[in-house]
C-alpha atoms as a PDB file:
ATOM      1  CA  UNK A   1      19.370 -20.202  -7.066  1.00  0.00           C
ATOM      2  CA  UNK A   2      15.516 -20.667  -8.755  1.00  0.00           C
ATOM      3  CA  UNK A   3      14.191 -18.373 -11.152  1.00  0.00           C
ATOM      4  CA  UNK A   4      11.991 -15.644  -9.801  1.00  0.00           C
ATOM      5  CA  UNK A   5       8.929 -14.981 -11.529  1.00  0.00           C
ATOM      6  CA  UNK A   6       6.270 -11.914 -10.865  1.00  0.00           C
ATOM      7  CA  UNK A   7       2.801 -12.675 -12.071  1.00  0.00           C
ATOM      8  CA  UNK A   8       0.605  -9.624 -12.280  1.00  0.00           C
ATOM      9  CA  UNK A   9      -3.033 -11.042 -12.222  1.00  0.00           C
ATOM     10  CA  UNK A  10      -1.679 -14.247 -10.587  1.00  0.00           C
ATOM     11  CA  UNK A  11      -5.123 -15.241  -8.872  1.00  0.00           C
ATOM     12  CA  UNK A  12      -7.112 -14.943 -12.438  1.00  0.00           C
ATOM     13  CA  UNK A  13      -7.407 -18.068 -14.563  1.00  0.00           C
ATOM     14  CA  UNK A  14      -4.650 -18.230 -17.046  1.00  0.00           C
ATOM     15  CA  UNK A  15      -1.900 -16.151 -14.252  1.00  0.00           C
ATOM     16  CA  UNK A  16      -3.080 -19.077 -11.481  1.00  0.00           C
ATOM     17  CA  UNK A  17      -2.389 -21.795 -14.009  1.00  0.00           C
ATOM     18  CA  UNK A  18       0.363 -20.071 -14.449  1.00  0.00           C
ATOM     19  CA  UNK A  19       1.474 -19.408 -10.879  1.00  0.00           C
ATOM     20  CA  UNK A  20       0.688 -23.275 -10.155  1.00  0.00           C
ATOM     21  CA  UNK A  21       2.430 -24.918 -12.692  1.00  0.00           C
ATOM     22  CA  UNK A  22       6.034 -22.621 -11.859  1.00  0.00           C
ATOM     23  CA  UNK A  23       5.561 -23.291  -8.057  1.00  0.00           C
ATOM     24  CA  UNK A  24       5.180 -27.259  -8.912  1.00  0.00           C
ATOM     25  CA  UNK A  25       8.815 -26.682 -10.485  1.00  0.00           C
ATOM     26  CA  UNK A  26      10.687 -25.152  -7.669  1.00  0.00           C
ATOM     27  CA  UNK A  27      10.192 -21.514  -9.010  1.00  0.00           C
ATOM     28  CA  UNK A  28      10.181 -18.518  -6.525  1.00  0.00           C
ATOM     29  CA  UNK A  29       6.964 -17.024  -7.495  1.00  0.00           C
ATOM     30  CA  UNK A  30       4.931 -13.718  -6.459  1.00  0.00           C
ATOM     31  CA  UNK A  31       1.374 -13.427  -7.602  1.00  0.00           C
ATOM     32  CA  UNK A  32       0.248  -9.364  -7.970  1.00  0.00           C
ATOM     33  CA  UNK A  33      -3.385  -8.684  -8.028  1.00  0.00           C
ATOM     34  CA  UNK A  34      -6.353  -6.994  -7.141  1.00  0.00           C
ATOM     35  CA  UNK A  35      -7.731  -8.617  -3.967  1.00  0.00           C
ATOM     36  CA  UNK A  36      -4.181 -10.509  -2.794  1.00  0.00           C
ATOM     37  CA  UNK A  37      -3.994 -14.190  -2.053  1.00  0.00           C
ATOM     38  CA  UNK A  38      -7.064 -16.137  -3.235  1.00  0.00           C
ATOM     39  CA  UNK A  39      -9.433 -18.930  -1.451  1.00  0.00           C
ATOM     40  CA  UNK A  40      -7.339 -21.613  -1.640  1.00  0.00           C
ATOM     41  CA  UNK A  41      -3.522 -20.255  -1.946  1.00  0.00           C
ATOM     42  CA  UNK A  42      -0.739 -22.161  -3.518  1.00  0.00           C
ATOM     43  CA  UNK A  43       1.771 -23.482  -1.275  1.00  0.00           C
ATOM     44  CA  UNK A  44       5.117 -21.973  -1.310  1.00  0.00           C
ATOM     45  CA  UNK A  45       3.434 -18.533  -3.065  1.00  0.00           C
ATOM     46  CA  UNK A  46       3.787 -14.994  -1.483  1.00  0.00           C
ATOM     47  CA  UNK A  47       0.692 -13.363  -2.443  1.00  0.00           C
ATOM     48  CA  UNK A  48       1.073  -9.431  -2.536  1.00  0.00           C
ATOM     49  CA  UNK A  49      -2.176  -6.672  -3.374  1.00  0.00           C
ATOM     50  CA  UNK A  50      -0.922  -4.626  -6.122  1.00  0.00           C
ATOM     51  CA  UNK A  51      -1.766  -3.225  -9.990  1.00  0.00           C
ATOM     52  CA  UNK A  52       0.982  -3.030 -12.507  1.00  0.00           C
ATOM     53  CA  UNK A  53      -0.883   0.495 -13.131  1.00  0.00           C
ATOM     54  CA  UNK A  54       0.784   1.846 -10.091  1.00  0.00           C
ATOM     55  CA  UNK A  55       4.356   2.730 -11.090  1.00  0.00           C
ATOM     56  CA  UNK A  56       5.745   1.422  -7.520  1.00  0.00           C
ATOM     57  CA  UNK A  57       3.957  -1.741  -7.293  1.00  0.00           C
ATOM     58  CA  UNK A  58       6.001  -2.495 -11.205  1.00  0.00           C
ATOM     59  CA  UNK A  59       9.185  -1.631 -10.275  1.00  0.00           C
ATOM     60  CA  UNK A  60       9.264  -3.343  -7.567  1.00  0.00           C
ATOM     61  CA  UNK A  61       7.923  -6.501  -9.574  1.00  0.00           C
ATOM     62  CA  UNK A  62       9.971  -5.825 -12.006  1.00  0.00           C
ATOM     63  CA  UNK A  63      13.431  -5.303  -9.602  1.00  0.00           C
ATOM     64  CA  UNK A  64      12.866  -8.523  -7.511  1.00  0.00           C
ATOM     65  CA  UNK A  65      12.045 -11.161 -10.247  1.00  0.00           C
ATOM     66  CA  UNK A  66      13.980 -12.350 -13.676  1.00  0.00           C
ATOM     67  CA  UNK A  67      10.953 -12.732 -15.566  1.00  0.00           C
ATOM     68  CA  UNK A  68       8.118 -10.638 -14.966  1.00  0.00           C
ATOM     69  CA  UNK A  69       4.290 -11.953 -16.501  1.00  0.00           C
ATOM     70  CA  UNK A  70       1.352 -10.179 -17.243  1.00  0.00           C
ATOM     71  CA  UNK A  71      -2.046 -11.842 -17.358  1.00  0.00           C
ATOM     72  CA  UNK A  72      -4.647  -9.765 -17.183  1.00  0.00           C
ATOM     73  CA  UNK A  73      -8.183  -8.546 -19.065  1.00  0.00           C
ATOM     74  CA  UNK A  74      -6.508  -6.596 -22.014  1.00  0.00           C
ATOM     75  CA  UNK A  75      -9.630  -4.010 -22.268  1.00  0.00           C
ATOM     76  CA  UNK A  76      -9.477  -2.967 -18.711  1.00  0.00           C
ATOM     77  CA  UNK A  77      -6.686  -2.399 -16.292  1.00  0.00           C
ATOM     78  CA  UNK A  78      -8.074   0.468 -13.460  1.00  0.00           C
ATOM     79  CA  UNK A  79      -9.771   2.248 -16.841  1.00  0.00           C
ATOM     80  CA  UNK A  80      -7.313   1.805 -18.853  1.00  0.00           C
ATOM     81  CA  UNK A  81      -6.692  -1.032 -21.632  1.00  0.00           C
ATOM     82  CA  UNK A  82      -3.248  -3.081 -21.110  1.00  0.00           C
ATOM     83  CA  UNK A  83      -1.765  -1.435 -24.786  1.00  0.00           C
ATOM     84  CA  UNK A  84      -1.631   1.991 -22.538  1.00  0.00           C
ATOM     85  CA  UNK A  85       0.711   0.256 -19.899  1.00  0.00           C
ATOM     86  CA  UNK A  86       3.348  -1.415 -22.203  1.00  0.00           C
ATOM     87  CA  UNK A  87       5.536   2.055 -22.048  1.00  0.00           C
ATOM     88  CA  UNK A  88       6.029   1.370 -18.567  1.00  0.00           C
ATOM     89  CA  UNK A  89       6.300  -2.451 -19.110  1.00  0.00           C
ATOM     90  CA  UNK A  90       9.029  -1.562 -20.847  1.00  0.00           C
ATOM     91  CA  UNK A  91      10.646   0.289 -18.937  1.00  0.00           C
ATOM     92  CA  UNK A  92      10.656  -1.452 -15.975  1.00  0.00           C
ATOM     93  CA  UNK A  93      11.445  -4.669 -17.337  1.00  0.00           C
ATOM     94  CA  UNK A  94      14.642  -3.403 -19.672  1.00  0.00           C
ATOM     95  CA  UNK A  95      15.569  -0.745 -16.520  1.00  0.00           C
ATOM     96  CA  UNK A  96      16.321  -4.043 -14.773  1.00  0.00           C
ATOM     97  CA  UNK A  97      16.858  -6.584 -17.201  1.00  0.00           C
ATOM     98  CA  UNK A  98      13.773  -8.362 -16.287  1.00  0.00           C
ATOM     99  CA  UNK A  99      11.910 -10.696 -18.991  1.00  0.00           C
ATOM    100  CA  UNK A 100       8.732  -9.873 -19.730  1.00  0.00           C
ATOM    101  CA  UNK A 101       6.515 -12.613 -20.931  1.00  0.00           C
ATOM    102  CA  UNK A 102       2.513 -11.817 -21.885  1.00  0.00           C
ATOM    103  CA  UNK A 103      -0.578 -13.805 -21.594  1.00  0.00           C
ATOM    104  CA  UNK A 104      -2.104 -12.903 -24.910  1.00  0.00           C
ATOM    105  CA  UNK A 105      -5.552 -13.130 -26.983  1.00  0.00           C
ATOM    106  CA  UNK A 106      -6.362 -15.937 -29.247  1.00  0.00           C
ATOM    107  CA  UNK A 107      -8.065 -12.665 -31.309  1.00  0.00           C
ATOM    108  CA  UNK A 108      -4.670 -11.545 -33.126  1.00  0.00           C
ATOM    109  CA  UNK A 109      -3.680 -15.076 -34.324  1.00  0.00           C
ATOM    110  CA  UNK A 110      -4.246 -16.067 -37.705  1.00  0.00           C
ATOM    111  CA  UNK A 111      -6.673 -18.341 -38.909  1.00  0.00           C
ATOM    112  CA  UNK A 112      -4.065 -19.390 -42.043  1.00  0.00           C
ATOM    113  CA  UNK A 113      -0.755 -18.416 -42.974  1.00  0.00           C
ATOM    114  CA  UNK A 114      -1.408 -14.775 -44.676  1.00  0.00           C
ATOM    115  CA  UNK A 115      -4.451 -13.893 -42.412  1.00  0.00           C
ATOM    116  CA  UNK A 116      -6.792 -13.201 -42.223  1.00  0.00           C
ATOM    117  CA  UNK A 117      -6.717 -12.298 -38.085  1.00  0.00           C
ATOM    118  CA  UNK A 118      -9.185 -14.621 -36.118  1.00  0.00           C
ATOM    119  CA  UNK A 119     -10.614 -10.942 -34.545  1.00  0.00           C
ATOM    120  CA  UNK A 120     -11.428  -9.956 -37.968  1.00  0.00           C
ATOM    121  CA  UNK A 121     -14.207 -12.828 -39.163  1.00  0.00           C
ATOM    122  CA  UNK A 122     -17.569 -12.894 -39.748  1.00  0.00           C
ATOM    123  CA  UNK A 123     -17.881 -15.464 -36.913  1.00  0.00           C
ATOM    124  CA  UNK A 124     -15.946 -13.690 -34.267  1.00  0.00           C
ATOM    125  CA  UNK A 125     -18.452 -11.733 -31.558  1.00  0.00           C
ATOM    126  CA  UNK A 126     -18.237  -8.164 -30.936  1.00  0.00           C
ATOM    127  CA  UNK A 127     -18.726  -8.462 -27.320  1.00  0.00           C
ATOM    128  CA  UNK A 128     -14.981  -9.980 -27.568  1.00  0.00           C
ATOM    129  CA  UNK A 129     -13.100  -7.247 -29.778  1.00  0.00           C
ATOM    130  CA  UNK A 130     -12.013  -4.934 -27.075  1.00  0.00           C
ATOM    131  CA  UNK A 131     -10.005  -7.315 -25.187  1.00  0.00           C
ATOM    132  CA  UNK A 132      -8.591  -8.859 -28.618  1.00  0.00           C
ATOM    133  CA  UNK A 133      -7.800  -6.132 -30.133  1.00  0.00           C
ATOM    134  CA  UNK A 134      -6.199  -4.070 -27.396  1.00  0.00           C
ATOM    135  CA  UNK A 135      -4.199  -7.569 -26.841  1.00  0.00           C
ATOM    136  CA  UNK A 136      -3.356  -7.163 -30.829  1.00  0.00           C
ATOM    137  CA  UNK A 137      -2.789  -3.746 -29.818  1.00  0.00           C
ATOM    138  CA  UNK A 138       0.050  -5.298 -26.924  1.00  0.00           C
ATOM    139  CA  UNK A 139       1.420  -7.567 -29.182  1.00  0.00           C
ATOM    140  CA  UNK A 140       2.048  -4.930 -32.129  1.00  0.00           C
ATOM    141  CA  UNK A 141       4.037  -2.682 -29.556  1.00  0.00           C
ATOM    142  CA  UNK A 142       5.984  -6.011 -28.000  1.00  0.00           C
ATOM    143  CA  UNK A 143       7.011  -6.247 -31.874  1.00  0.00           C
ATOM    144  CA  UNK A 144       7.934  -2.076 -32.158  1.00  0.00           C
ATOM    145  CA  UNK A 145       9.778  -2.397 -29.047  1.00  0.00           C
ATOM    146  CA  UNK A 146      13.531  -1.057 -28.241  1.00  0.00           C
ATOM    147  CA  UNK A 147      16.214  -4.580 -29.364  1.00  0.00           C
ATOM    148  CA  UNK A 148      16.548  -4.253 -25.159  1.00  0.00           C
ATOM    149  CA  UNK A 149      13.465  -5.525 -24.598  1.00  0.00           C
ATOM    150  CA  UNK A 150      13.428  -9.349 -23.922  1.00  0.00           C
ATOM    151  CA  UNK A 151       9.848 -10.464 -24.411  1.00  0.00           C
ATOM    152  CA  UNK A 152       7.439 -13.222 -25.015  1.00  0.00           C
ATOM    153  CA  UNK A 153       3.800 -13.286 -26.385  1.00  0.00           C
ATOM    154  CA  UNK A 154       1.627 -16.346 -25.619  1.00  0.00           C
ATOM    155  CA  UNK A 155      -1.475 -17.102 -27.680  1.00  0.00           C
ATOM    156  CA  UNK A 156      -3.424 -19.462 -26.670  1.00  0.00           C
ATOM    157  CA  UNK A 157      -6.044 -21.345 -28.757  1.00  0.00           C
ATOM    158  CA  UNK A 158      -9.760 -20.163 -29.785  1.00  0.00           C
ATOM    159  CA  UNK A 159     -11.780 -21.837 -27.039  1.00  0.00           C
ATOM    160  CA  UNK A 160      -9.855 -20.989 -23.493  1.00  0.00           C
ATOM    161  CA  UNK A 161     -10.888 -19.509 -20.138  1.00  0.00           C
ATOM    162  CA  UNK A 162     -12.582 -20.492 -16.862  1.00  0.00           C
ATOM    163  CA  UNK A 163     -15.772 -21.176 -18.948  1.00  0.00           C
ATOM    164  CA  UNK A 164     -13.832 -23.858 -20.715  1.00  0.00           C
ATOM    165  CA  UNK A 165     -10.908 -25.349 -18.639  1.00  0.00           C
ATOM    166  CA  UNK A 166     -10.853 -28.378 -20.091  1.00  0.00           C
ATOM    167  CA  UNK A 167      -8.764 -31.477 -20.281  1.00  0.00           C
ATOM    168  CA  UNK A 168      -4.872 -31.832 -18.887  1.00  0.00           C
ATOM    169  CA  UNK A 169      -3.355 -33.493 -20.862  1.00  0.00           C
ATOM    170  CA  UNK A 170       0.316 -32.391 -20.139  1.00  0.00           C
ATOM    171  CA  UNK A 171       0.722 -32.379 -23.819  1.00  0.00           C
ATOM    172  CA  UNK A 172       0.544 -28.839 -26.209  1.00  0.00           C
ATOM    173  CA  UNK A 173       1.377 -27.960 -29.848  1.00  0.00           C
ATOM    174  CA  UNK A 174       2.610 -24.945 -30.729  1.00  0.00           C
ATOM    175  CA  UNK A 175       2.129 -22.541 -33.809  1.00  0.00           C
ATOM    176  CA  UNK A 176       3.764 -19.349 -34.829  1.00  0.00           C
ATOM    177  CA  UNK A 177       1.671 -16.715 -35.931  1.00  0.00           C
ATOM    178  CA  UNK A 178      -1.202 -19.134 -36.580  1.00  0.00           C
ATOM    179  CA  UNK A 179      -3.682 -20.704 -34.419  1.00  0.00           C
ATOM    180  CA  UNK A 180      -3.439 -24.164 -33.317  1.00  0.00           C
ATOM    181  CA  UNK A 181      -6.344 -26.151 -34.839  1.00  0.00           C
ATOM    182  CA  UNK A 182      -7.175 -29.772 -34.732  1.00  0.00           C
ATOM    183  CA  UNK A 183      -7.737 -31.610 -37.568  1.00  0.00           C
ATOM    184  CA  UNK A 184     -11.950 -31.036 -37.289  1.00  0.00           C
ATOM    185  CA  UNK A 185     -11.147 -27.163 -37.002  1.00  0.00           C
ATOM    186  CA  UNK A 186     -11.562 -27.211 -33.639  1.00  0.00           C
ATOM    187  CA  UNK A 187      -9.366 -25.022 -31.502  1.00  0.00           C
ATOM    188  CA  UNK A 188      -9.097 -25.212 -27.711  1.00  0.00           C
ATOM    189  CA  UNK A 189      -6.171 -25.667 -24.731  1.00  0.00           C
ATOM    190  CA  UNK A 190      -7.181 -26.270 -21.151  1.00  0.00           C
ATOM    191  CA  UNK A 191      -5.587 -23.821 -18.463  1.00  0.00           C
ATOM    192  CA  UNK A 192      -3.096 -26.253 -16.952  1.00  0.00           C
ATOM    193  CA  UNK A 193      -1.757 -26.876 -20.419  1.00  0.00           C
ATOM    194  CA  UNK A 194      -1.649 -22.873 -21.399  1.00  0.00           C
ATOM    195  CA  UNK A 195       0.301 -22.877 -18.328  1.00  0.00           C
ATOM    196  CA  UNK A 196       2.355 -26.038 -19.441  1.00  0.00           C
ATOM    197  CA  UNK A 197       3.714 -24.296 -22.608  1.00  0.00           C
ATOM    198  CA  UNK A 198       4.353 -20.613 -20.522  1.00  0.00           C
ATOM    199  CA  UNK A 199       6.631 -22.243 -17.917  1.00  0.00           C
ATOM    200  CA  UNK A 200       8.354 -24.236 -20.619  1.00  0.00           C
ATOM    201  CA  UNK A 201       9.179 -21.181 -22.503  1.00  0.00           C
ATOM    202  CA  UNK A 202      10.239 -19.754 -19.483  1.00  0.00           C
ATOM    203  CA  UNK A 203      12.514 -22.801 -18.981  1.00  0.00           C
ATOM    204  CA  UNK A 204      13.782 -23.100 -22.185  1.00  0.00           C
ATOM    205  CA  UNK A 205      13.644 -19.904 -24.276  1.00  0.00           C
ATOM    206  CA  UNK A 206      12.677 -20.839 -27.739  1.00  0.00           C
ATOM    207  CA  UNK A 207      10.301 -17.550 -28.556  1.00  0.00           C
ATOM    208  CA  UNK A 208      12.480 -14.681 -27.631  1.00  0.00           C
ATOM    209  CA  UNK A 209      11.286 -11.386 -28.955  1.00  0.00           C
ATOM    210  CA  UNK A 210       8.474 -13.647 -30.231  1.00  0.00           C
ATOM    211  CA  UNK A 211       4.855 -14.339 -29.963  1.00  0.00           C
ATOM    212  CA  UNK A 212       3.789 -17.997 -30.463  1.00  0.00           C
ATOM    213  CA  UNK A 213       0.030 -20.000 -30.109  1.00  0.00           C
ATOM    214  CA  UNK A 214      -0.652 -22.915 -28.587  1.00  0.00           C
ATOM    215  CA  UNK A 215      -3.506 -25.598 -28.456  1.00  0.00           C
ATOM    216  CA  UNK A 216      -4.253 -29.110 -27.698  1.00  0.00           C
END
């Protein structure tokens, strides 16, 4: 019997690399999101409309798969940001013993081991701190969270998003709490190798209770 896996924002850019790359592996896979399934569908996908705001639409999620993924804009889910929802995450996902694995910011990584946060230098733009910080916001709850909880955080490198999709390579390196760099300081990871590292943890469990990063 495959895994089942429940992708809320499964048509957006990370959570349809995402959705792609566990479909390619045999997983049964339901995409939540805003408008349904997308232009160009994946095969073998059931495509449902649905917010994990609405209590229903998460339990049900949440009761049908064994590892349940959130990927969407961390400052704004229907007016709220995602840090107001992870109560409910919570819930849902320990109420049926559902994994719960996060798309996260680059923002709350570390630029070296003992900080400072990548959200909090000079260089970082202030048209990005919502989003980063209510992601640091998710990931300091994930870390708070009951022992019942089994969660994941994913981090991905500095330079990563539909602006940027970059190179597959079908090769990653991971970091802990600090952000993947190259060795001119550069920091990027294209979506299908994001996606690449997600699935694997999925697969093989390394992080549990655990955010890591991840870049090229």
């Amino acid at each position: 019997m495959s895994t089942s896996i429940a992708v809320f924002g499964g048509t957006g850019y990370a959570g349809g690399n995402i959705v792609a790359e566990a479909a390619k592996r045999g997983y049964a896979v339901t995409s939540y999101s805003r408008n349904g399934a997308p232009a160009e569908p994946v095969p073998g996908v059931t495509y449902e409309k649905g917010s994990l705001a609405d209590p229903q639409t998460l339990d049900k999620a949440a009761t049908d798969a064994d590892v349940l993924v959130v990927a969407v804009h961390g400052a704004d889910v229907d007016g709220k940001p995602l840090s107001a929802y992870v109560p409910q995450l919570t819930d849902a996902a320990t109420g049926h013993n559902t994994r719960l694995g996060v798309v996260g910011g680059a923002g709350s990584a570390l630029v070296a081991e003992g900080g400072p946060r990548l959200v909090d230098t000079p260089e970082f733009l202030d048209e990005w701190k919502p989003e980063a910080l209510s992601h640091a916001d998710v990931l300091e709850a994930l870390r708070t969270s009951p022992d019942s909880l089994d969660w994941f955080y994913v981090s991905p490198a500095a330079l990563f998003g539909s602006f940027a999709p970059g190179e597959t390579t079908g090769a990653y390196r991971t970091g802990g709490d600090v952000l993947v760099t190259k060795e001119d300081g550069s920091s990027e990871i294209s979506g299908t190798d994001y996606a690449l590292a997600f699935v694997d943890e999925i697969d093989k469990r390394n992080h549990v209770r655990r955010r890591f990063t991840t870049g090229h």
